[in-house]
Protein backbone atom coordinates (compact mmCIF):
# COMPACT_ATOMS: atom_id res chain seq x y z
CA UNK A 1 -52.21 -20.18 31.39
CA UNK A 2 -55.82 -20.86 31.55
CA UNK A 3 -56.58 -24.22 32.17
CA UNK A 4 -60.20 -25.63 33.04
CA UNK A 5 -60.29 -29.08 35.11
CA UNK A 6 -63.42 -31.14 34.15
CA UNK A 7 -64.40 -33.57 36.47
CA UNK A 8 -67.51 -35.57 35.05
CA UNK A 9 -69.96 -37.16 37.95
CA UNK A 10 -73.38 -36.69 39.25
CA UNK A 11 -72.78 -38.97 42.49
CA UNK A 12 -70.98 -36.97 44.76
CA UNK A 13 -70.11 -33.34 46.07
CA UNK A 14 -66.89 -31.35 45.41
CA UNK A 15 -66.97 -30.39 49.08
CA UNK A 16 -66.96 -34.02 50.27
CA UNK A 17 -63.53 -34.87 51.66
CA UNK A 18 -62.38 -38.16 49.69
CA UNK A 19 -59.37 -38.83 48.04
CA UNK A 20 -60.90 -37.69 44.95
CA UNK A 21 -61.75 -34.75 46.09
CA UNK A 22 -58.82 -33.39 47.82
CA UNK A 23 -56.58 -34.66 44.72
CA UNK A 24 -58.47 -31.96 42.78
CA UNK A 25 -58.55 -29.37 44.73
CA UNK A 26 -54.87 -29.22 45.22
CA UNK A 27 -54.22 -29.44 41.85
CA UNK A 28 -56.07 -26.19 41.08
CA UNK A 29 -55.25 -24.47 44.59
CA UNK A 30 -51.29 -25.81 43.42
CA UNK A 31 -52.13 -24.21 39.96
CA UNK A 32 -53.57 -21.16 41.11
CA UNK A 33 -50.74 -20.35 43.66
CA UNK A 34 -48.39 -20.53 40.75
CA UNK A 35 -50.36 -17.64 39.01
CA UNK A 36 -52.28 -19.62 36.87
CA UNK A 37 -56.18 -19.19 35.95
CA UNK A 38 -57.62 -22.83 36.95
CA UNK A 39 -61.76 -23.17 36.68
CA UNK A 40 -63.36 -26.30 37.56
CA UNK A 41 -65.94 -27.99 35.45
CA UNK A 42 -68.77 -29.84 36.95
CA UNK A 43 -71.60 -30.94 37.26
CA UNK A 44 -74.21 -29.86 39.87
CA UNK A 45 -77.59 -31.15 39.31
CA UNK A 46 -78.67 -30.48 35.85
CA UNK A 47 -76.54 -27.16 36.06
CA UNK A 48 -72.96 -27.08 35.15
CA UNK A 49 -70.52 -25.78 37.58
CA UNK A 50 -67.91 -23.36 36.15
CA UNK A 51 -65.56 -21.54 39.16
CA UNK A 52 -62.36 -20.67 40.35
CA UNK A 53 -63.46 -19.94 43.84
CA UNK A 54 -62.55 -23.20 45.73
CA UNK A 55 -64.47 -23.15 48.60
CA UNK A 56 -66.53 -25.56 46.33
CA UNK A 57 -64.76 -28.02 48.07
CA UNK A 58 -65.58 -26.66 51.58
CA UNK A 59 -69.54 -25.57 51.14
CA UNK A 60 -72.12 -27.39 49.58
CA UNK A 61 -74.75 -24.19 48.34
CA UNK A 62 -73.44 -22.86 45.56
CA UNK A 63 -74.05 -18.52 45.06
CA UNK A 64 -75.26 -18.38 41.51
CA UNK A 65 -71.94 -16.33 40.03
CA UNK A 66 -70.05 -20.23 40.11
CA UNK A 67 -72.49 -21.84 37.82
CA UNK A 68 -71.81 -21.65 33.80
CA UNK A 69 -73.48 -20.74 31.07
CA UNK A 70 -75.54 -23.93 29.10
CA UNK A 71 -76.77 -23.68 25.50
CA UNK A 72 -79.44 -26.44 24.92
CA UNK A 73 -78.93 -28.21 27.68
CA UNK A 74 -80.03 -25.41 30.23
CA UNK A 75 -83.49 -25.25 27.90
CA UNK A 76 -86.54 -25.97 30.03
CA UNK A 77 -88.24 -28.01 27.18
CA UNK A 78 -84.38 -29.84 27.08
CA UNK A 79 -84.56 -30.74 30.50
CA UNK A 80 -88.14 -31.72 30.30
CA UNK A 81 -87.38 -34.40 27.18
CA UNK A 82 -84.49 -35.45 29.92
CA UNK A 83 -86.77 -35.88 32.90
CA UNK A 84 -89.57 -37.95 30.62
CA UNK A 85 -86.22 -40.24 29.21
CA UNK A 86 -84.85 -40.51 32.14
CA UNK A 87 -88.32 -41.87 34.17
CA UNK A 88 -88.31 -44.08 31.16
CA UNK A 89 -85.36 -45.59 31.79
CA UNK A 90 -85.58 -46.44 35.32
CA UNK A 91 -89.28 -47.95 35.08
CA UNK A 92 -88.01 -50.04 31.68
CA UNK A 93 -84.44 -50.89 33.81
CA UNK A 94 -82.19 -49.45 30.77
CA UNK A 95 -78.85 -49.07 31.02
CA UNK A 96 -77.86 -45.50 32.51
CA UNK A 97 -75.03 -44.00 29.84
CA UNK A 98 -74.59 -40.52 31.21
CA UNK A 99 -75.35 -39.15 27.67
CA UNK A 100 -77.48 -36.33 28.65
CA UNK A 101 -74.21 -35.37 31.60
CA UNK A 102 -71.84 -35.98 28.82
CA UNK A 103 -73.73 -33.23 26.24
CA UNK A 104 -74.60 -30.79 29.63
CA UNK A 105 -70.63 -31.01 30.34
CA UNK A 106 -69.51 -30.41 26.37
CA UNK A 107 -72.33 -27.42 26.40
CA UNK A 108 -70.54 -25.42 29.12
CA UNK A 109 -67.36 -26.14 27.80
CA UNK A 110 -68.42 -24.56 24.72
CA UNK A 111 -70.30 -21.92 26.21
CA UNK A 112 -67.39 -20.96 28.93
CA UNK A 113 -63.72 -21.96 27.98
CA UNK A 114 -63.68 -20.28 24.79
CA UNK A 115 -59.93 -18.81 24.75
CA UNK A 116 -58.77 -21.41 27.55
CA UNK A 117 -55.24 -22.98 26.74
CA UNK A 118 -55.95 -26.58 27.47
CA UNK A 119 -58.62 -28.65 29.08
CA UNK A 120 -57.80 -31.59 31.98
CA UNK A 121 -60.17 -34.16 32.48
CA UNK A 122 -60.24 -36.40 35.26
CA UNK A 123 -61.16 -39.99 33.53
CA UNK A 124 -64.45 -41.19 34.78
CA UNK A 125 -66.19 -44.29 33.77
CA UNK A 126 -68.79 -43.60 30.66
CA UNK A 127 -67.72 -39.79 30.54
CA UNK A 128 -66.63 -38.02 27.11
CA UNK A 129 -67.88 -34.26 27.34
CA UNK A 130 -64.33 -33.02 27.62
CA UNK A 131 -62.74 -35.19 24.75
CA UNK A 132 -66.12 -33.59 22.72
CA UNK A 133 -65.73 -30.37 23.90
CA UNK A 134 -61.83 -30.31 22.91
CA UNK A 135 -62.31 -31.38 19.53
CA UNK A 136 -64.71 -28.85 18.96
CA UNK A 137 -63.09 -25.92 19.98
CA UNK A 138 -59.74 -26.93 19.01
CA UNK A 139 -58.42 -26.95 22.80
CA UNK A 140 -55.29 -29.60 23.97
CA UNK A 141 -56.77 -32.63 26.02
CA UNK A 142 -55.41 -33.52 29.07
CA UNK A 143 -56.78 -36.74 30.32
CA UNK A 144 -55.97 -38.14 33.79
CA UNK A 145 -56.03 -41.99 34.63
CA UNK A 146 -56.22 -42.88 38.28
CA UNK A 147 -57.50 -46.66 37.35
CA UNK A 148 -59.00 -48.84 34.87
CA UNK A 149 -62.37 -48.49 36.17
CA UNK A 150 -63.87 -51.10 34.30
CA UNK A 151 -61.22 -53.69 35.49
CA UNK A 152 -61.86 -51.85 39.02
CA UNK A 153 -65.80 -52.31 38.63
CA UNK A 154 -64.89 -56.23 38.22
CA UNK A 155 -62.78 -56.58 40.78
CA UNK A 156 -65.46 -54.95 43.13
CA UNK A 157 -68.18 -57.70 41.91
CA UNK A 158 -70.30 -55.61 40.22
CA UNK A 159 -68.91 -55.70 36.53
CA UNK A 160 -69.94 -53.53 33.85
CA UNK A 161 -71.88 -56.06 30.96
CA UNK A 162 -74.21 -55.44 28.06
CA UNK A 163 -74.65 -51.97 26.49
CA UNK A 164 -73.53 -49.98 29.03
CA UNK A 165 -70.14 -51.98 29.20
CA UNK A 166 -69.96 -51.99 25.05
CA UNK A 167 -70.68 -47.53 25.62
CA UNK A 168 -67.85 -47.66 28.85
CA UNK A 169 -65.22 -49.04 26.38
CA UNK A 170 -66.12 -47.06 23.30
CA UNK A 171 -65.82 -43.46 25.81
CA UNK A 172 -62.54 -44.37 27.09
CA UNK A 173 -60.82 -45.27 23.83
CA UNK A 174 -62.59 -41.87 22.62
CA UNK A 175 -61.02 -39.94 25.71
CA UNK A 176 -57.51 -42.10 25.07
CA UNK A 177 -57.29 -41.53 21.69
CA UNK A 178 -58.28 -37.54 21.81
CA UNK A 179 -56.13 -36.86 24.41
CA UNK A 180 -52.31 -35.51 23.59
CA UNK A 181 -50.96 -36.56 27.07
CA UNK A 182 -52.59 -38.91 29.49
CA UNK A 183 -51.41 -38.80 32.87
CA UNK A 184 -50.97 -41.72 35.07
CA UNK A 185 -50.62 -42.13 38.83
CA UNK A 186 -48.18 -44.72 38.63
CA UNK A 187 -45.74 -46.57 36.27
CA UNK A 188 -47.75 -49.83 36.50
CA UNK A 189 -50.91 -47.81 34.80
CA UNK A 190 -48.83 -46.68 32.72
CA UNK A 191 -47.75 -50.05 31.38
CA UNK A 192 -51.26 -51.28 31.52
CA UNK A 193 -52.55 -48.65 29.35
CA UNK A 194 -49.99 -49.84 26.90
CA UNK A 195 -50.59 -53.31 26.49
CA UNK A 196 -54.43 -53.26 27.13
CA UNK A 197 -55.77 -50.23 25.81
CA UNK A 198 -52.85 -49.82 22.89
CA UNK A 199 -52.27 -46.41 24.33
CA UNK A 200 -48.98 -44.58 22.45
CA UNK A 201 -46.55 -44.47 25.26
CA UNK A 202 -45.65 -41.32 23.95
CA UNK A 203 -48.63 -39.95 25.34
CA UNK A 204 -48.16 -41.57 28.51
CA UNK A 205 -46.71 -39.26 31.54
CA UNK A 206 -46.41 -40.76 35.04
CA UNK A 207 -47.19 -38.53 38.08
CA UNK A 208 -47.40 -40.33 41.46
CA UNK A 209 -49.93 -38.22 44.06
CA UNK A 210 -48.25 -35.90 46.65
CA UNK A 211 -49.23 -34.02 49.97
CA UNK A 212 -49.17 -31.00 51.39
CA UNK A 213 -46.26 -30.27 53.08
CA UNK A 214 -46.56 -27.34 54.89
CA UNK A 215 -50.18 -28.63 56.79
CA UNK A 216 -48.54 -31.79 57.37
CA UNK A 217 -45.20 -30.37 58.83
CA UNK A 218 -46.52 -28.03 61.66
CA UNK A 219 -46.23 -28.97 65.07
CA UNK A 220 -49.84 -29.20 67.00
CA UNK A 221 -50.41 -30.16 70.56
CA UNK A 222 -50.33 -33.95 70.76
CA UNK A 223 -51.89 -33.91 74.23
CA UNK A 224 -55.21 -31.76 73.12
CA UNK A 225 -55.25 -34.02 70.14
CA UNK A 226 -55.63 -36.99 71.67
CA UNK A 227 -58.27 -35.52 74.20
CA UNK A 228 -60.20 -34.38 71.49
CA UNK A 229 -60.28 -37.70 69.81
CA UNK A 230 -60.27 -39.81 73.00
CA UNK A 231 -57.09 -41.44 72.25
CA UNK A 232 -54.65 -42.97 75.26
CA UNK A 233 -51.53 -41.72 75.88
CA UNK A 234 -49.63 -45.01 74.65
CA UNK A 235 -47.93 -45.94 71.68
CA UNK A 236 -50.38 -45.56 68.46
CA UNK A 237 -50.64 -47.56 65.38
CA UNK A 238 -52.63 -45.39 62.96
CA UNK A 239 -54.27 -45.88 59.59
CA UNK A 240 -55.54 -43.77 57.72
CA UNK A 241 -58.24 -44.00 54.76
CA UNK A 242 -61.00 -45.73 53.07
CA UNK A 243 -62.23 -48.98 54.16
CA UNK A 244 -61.52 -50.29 50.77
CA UNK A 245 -61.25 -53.47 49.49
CA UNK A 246 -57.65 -53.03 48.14
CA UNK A 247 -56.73 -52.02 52.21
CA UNK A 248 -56.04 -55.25 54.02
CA UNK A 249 -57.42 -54.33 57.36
CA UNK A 250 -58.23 -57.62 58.49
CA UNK A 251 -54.99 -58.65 58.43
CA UNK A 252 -53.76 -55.29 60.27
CA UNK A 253 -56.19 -56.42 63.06
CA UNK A 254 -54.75 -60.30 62.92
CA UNK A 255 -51.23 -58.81 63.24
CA UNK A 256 -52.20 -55.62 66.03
CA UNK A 257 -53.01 -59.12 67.43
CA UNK A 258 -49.92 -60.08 68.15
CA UNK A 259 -48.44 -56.63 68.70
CA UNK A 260 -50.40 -55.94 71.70
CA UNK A 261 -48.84 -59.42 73.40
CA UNK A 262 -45.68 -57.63 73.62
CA UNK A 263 -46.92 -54.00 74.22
CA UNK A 264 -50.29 -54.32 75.55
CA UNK A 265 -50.46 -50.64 75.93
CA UNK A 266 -50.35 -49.80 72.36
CA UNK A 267 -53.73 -49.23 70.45
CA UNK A 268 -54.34 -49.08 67.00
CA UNK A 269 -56.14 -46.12 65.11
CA UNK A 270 -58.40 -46.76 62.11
CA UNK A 271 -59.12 -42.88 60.65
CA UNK A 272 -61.70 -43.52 58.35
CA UNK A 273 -64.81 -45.56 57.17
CA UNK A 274 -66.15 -47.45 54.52
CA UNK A 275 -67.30 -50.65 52.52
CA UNK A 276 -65.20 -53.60 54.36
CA UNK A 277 -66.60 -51.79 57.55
CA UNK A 278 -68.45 -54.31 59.28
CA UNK A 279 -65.66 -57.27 58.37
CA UNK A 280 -63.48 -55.10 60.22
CA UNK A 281 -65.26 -55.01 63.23
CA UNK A 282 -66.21 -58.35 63.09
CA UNK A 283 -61.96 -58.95 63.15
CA UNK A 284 -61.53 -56.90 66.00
CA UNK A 285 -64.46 -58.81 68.10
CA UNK A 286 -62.67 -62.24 66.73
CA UNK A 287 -59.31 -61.39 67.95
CA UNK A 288 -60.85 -60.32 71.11
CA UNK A 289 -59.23 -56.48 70.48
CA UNK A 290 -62.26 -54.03 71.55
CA UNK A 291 -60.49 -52.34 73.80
CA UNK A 292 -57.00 -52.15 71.88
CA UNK A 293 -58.50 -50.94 68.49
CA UNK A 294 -60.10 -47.51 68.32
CA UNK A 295 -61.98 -46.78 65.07
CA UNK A 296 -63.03 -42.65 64.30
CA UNK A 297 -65.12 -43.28 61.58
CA UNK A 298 -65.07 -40.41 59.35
CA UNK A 299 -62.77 -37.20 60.08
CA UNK A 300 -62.37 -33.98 57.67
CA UNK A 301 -59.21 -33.88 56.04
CA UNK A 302 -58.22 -30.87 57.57
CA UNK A 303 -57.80 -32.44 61.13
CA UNK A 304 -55.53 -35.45 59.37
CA UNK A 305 -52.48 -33.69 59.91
CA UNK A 306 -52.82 -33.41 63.83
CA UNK A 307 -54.41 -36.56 64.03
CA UNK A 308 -51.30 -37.72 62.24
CA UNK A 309 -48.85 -36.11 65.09
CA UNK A 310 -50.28 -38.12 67.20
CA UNK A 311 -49.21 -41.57 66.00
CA UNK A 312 -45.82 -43.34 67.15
CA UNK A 313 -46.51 -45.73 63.78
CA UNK A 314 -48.27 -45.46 60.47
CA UNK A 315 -49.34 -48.34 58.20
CA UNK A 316 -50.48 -48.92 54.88
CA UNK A 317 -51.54 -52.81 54.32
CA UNK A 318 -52.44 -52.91 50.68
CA UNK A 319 -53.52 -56.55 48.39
CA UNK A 320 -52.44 -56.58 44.95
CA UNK A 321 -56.00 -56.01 43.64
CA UNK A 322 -56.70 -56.29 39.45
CA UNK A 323 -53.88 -55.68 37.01
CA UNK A 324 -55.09 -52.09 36.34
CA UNK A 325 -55.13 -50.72 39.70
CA UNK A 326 -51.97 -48.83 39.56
CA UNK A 327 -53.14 -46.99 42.42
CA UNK A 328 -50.71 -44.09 44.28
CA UNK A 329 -52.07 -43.89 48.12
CA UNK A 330 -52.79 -40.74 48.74
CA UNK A 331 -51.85 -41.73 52.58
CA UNK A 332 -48.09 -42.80 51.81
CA UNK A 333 -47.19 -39.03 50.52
CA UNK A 334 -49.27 -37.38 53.53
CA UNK A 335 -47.42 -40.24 56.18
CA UNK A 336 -44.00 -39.46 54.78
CA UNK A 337 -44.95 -35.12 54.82
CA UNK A 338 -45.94 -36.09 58.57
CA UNK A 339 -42.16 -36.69 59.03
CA UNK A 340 -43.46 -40.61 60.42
CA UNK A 341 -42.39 -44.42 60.51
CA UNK A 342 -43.98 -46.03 57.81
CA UNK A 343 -44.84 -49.87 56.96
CA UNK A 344 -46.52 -50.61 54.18
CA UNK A 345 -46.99 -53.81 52.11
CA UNK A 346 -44.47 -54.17 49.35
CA UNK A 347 -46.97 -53.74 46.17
CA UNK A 348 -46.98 -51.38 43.12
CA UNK A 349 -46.18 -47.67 43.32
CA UNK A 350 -45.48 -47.71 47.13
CA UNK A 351 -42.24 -49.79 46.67
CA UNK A 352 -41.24 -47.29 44.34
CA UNK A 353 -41.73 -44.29 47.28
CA UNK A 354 -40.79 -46.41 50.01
CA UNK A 355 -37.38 -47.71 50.48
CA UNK A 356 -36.61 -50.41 52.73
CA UNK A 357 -34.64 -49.30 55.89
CA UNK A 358 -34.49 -45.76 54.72
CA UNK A 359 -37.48 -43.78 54.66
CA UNK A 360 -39.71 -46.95 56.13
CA UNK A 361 -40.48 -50.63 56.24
CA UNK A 362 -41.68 -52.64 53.39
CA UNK A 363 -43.53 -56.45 53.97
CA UNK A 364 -45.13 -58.86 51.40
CA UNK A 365 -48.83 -58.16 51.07
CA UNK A 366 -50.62 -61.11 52.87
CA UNK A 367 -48.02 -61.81 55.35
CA UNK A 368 -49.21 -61.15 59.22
CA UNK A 369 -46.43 -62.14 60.36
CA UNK A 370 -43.99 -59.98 58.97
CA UNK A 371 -46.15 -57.16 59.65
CA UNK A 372 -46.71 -57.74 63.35
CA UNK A 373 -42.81 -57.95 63.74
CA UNK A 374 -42.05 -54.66 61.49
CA UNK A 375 -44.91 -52.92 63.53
CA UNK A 376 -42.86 -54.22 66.71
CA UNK A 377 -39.40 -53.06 65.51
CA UNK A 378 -40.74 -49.80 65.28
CA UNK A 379 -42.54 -49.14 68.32
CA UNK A 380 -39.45 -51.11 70.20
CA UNK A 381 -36.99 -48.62 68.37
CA UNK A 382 -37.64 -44.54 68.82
CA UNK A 383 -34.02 -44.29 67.41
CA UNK A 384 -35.26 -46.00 64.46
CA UNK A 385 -38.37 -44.91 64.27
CA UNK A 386 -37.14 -40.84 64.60
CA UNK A 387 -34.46 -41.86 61.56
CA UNK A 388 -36.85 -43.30 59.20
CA UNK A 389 -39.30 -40.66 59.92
CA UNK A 390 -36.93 -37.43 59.18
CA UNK A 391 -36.06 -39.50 55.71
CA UNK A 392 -39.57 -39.55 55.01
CA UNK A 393 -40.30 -35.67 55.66
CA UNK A 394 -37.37 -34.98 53.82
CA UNK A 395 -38.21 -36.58 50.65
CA UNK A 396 -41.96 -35.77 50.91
CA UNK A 397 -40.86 -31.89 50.72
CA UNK A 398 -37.72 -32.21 48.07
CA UNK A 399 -39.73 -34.44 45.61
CA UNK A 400 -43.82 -34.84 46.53
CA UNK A 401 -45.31 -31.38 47.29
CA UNK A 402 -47.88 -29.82 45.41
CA UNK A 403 -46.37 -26.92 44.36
CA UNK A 404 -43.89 -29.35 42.94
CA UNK A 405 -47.49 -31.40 41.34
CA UNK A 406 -47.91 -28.25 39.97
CA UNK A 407 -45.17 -27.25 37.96
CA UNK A 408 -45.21 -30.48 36.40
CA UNK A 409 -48.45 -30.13 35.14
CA UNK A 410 -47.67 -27.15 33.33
CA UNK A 411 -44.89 -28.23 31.92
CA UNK A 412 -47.09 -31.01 30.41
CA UNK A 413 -49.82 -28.48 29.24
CA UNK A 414 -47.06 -27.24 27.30
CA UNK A 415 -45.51 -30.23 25.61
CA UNK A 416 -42.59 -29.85 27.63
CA UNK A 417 -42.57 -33.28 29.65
CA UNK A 418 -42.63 -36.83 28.12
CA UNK A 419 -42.50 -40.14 29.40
């Protein structure tokens, strides 16, 4: 098949390694391992990225063979009408509606997928260049919904209002109602697309995130690992991720807390960085933890897996955040391909992945308590921890590869999969 993946945003890099990211770059590196021709669509600048070659997601400068052709939109006296709008709009304060990405994305689409068998958007707040571009060349829509990201945007605190929120709503019923199949990362999306949005649920497909297993099941020198990354040769609680709201890490640090009262040789690992930041440090000074919490900041992707071999423990403390969150952690899939213990609060999709005593440890969201004392069971327990661990590996590689991803989305491309 040829398939082209549109992914719609001017405010960050293909090669930076986020979630987002890494989620689309295995699903065309999945897609193209399977023999299929998978472009991605993008923008870069006011050019329009157009490429199979994925070391887009590895290098920043682009050679000029992986940008598209544009129509109007690649017109210098086009981008000069855009530049003079544009100045406009920030010196008035105007709402910013992506129109001129929208048309730049629908003109290489129609300029460069000609003959392509069905188009897959990822759904991004104010975007509709794909849905356009579909309709006009008669090519199937595939629209993928990590979120509600106008629900997300208000449970942030910084809400979408006026125009621009009027334009958000009026592109994502467009993209909703163009698409033939709209994929969802978890069955509680699902159902929220449903009741809110009035979505079919004929069109709705679930497909939870995976990892991959073969990067995540070698076996790397622990000892150099933790040299490299300064890390002491005791027990290790490890998280891994963004420092996002919807991650309780305050409460992690409350209940490491207690943890380290009954093994005060055990540290715990925060892989990652972001907004909630400087409450987190702020935690770990209040609970008088400096020396007990070691924090990375940011680390590539590609050094998760080791970093991963590493840890006696991983955890996942999630908050249930805004109805249409529906998120599916990346980090549960990639804990469980690590072959480790897992606990993770009981909320959403993860209590669908994770079953209790079998392939890891499940707590209420909000409760330290319970947290300390599953974090405790573990690290008290290597019989335990060794069972729960192979479980997890196991069902990582029989149901939550990407090669698995893969074959899945195919068989959705070609009407094959429902529900």
């Amino acid at each position: 098949m040829k398939i082209a993946y549109i992914y719609q945003s001017i405010s960050s890099s293909f090669a930076e390694p986020f979630a987002v990211q890494l989620h689309i770059y295995h699903q065309l590196h999945g897609l193209q391992s399977a023999g299929h021709e998978a472009v991605l669509l993008g923008l870069y600048g006011r050019r329009a990225l157009c490429t199979g070659v994925l070391d887009v997601f590895a290098v920043h400068d682009r050679p000029e063979q992986d940008f598209g052709k544009l129509g109007l939109s690649g017109n210098r006296l086009f981008k000069l009408f855009e530049s003079v709008v544009r100045r406009t709009q920030k010196a008035l304060r105007l709402p910013y509606l992506a129109l001129f990405d929208s048309y730049r994305i629908y003109d290489a689409a129609r300029h460069n997928l000609r003959g392509f068998d069905v188009i897959h958007e990822r759904y991004n707040l104010l975007a509709f260049g794909g849905a356009w571009a579909s309709r006009r060349l008669g090519i199937p829509y595939v629209l993928e919904v990590n979120s509600d990201l106008l629900e997300e945007r208000e449970a942030q605190g910084t809400p979408e209002r006026g125009l621009r929120r009027r334009f958000a709503v009026w592109a994502t019923r467009y993209n909703f109602q163009t698409a033939q199949r709209i994929i969802c990362v978890s069955s509680q999306l699902a159902e929220h697309l449903a009741q809110k949005w009035q979505v079919p649920r004929q069109k709705l497909v679930v497909m939870p995130n995976a990892a991959d297993t073969e990067a995540f099941g070698r076996a790397y020198d622990v000892a150099a690992v933790r040299r490299d990354f300064a890390l002491s040769d005791g027990p290790l609680v490890m998280f891994v991720g963004g420092f996002y709201l919807w991650h309780d890490l305050e409460l992690l640090v409350q209940s490491f807390a207690q943890v380290v009262q009954r093994v005060p040789e055990a540290r715990l690992v925060l892989v990652g960085d972001g907004r909630t930041r400087q409450s987190v440090e702020q935690a770990i000074r209040d609970h008088g933890l400096q020396e007990a919490v070691i924090m990375t900041g940011p680390v590539q992707h590609s050094r998760v897996p080791e970093l991963l071999a590493t840890a006696s423990v991983v955890v996942a403390p999630n908050i249930p955040f805004f109805e249409g969150h529906g998120g599916s952690p990346l980090k549960i899939f990639e804990y469980m391909a690590a072959g480790k213990a897992i606990v993770a609060t009981r909320t959403g999709q993860v209590a669908e992945v994770i079953e209790e005593g079998v392939n890891g440890l499940l707590v209420p969201a909000g409760d330290a308590a319970a947290l300390s004392n599953a974090l405790l069971s573990l690290l008290e327990d290597e019989g335990l921890r060794e069972k729960l661990g192979r479980e997890a590996r196991r069902r990582a590689v029989e149901r939550h590869s990407w090669q698995q991803y893969a074959r899945r989305l195919v068989e959705i491309y070609g009407g094959k999969e429902t529900g």
